[in-house]
Protein backbone atom coordinates (compact mmCIF):
# COMPACT_ATOMS: atom_id res chain seq x y z
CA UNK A 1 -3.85 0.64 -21.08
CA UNK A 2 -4.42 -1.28 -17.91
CA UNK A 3 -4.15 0.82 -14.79
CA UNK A 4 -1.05 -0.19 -12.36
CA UNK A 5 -2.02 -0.86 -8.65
CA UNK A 6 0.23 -0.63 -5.72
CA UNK A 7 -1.42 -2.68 -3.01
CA UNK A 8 -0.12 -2.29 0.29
CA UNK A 9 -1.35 -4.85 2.97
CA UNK A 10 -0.20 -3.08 6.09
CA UNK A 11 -1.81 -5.20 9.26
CA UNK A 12 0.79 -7.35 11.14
CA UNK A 13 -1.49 -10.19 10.26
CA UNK A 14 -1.69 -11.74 7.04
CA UNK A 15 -5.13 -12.98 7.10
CA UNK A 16 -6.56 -10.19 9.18
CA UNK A 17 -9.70 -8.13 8.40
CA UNK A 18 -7.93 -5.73 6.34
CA UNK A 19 -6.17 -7.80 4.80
CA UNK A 20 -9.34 -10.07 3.55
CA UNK A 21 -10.37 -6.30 2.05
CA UNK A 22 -7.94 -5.51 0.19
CA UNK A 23 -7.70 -9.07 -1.50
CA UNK A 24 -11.67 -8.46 -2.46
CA UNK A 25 -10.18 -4.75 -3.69
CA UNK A 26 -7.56 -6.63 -5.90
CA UNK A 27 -10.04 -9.41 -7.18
CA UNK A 28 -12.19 -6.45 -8.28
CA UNK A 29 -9.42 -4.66 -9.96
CA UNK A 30 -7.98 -7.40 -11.80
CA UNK A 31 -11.27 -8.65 -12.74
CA UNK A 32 -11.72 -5.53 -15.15
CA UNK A 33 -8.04 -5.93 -16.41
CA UNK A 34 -5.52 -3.92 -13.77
CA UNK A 35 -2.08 -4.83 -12.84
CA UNK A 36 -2.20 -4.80 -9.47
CA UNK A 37 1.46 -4.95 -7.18
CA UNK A 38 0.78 -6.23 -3.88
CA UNK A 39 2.94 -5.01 -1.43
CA UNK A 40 3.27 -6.95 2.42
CA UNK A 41 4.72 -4.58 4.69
CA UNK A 42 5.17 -7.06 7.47
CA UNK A 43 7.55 -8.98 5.27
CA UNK A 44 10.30 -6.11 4.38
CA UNK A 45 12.95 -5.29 6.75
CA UNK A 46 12.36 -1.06 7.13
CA UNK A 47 14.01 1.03 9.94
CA UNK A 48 12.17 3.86 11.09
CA UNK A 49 13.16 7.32 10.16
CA UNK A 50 15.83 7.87 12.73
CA UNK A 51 15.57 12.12 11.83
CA UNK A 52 19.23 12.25 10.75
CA UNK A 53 18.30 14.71 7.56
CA UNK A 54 20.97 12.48 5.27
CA UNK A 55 18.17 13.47 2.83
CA UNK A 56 18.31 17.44 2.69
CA UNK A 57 21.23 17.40 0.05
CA UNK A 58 19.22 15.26 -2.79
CA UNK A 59 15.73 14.08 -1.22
CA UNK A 60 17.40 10.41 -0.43
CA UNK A 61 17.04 8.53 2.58
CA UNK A 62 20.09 7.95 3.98
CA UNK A 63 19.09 4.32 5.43
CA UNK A 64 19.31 1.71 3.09
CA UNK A 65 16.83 -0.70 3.32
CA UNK A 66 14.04 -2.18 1.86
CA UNK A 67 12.61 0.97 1.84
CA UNK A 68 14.21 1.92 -1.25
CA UNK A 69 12.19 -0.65 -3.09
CA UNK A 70 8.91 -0.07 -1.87
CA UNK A 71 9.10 3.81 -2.37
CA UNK A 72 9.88 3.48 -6.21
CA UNK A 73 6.70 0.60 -6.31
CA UNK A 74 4.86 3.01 -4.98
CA UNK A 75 5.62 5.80 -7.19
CA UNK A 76 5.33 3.64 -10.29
CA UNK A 77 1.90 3.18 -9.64
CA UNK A 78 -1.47 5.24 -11.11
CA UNK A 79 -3.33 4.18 -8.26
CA UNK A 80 -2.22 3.34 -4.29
CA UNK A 81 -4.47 1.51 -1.69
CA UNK A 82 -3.24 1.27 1.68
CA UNK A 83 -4.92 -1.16 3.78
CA UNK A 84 -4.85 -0.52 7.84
CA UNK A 85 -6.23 -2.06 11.07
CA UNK A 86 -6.78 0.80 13.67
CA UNK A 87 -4.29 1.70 16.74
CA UNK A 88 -4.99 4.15 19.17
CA UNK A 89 -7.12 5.84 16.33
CA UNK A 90 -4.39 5.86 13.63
CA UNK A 91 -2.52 3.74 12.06
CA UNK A 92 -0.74 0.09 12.27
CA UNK A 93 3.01 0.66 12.82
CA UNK A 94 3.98 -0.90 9.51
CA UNK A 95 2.29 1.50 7.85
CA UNK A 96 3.51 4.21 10.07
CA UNK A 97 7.27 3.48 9.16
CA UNK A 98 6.68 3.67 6.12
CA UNK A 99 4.81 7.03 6.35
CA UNK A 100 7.80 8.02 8.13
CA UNK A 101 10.49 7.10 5.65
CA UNK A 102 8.66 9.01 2.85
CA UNK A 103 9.69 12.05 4.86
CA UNK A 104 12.82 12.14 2.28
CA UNK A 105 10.48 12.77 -0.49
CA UNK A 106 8.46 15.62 1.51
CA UNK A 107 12.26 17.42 1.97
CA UNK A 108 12.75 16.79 -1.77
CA UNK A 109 9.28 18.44 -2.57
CA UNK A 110 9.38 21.11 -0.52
CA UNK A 111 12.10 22.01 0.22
CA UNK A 112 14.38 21.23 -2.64
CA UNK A 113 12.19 21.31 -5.28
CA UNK A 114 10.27 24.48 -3.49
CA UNK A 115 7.06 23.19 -4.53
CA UNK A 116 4.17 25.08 -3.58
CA UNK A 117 0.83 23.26 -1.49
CA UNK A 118 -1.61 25.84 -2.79
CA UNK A 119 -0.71 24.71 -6.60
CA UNK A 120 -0.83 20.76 -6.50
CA UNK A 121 -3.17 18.95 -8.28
CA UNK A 122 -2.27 14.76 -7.67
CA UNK A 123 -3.28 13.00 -10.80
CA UNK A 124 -2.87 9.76 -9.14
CA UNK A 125 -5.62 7.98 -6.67
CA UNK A 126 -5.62 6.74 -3.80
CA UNK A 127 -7.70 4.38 -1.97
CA UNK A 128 -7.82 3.84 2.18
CA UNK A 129 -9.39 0.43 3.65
CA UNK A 130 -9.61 0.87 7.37
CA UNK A 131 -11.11 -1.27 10.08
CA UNK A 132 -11.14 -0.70 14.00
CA UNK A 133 -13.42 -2.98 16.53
CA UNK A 134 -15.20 -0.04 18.17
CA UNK A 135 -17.53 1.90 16.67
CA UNK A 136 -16.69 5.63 17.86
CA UNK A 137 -17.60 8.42 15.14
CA UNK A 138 -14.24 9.87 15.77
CA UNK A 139 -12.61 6.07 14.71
CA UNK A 140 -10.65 6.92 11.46
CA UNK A 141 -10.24 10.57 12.01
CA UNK A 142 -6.86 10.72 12.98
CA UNK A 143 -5.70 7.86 10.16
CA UNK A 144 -7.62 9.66 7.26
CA UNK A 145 -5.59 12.89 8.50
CA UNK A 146 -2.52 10.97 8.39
CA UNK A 147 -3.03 9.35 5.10
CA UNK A 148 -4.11 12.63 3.53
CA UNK A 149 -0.84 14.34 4.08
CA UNK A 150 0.90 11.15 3.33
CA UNK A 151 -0.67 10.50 0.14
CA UNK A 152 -0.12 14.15 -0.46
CA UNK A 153 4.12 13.74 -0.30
CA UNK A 154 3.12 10.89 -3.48
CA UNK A 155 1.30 13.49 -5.28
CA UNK A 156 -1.85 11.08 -4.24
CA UNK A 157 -5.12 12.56 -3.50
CA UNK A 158 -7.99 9.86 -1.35
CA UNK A 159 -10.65 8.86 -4.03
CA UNK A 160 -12.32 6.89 -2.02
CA UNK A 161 -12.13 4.78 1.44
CA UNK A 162 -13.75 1.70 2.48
CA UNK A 163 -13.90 2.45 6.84
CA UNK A 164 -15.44 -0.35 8.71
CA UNK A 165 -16.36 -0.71 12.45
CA UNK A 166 -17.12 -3.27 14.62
CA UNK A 167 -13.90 -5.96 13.20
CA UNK A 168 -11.53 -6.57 15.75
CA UNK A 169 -11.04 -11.21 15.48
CA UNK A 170 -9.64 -12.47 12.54
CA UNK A 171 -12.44 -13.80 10.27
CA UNK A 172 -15.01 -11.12 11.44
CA UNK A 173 -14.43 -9.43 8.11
CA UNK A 174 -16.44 -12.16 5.81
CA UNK A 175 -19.56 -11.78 8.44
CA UNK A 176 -19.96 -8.91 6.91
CA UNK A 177 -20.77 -9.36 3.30
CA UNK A 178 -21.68 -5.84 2.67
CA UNK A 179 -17.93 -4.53 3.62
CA UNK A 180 -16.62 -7.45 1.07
CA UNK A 181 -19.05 -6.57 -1.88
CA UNK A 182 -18.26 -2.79 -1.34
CA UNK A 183 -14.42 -3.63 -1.62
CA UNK A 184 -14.45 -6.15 -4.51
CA UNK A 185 -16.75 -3.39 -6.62
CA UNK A 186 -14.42 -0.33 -5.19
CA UNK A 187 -11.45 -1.71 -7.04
CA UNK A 188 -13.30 -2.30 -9.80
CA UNK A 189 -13.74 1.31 -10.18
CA UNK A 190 -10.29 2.45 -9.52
CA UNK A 191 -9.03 -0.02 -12.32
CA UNK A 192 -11.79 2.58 -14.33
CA UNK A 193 -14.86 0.53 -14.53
CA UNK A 194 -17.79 1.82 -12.86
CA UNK A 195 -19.43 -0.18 -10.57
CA UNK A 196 -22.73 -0.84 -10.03
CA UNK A 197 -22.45 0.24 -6.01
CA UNK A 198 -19.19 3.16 -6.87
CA UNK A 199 -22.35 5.42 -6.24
CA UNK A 200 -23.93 3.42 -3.18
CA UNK A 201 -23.84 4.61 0.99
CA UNK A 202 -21.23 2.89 2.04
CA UNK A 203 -22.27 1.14 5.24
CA UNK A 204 -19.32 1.61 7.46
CA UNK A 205 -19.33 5.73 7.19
CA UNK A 206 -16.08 5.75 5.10
């Protein structure tokens, strides 16, 4: 059965670094057969969480939005890969609203559920493609944090990243060929094919 990809593009650009990516992540992935949903966060109307707790009764947001629809996506899928440019060493604020929102399913899992930490086991992957201009070692610290404990609220565990420094201009993404190759053959192995570099350094550190 083919595997089921949410793809979330979350730069406020739509031909940004990231963005170029994860469309090399998707060509991989549907190359070897996967179904892959492609999500544009700049183009769905999403409040952020305004921390009114409507959700403590039944694990629903109270704000309906577009939200809504991007949450169930999400959940539908066997594999999620979040694509982010880098802001003050975290990440872009489309894809920290959404983070935000999913705070209604960490009440529902916690606390109404009662779910314990220590027992999970996520059999879904995820998949993190990152890129900031400067090249600190510290650069995706915060962000891989962030996603970990995000991905954690979708029963999501980070099989692999793709973290690449030194892409700030639109366009600086494809003069690097080595960042494109790694992502085309990196969703080639989350749709379950190995590929020949799965095992390779990555270049960028992620």
């Amino acid at each position: 059965m083919a595997k089921k990809i949410a793809a979330v593009y979350g730069s406020p650009r739509k031909n940004g670094n990231t963005a170029a990516l994860l469309s090399m992540a998707i060509k991989g992935a549907e190359d070897v057969g996967a179904d892959v949903d492609a999500i544009f966060l700049r183009d769905y109307r999403m409040s952020p969480c305004l921390e009114i707790y409507g959700c403590k009764k039944e694990g629903e947001c109270a704000i309906k939005d577009d939200f809504q629809e991007i949450r169930d996506r999400l959940l539908a899928a066997d594999v999620i890969i979040i694509a982010t440019p880098i802001f003050f060493y975290t990440v872009s604020a489309h894809v920290k609203i959404l983070m935000d929102r999913c705070q209604s399913l960490w009440v529902k899992k916690y606390w109404i559920d009662n779910e314990s930490a220590e027992r999970q086991s996520p059999s879904r992957k995820g998949f993190v493609i990152a890129a900031g201009a400067t090249r600190g070692k510290k650069l995706f610290d915060g962000m891989l944090l962030s996603m970990k404990y995000f991905f954690d609220v979708l029963d999501v565990r980070i099989d692999d990243s793709l973290l690449c420094r030194g892409l700030d201009f639109e366009g600086d993404a494809q003069k690097f060929p080595e960042f494109m190759d790694q992502a085309y053959h990196k969703g080639m192995a989350l749709a379950g094919r190995e590929s020949r570099n799965e095992k390779g350094e990555n270049p960028a550190g992620g």
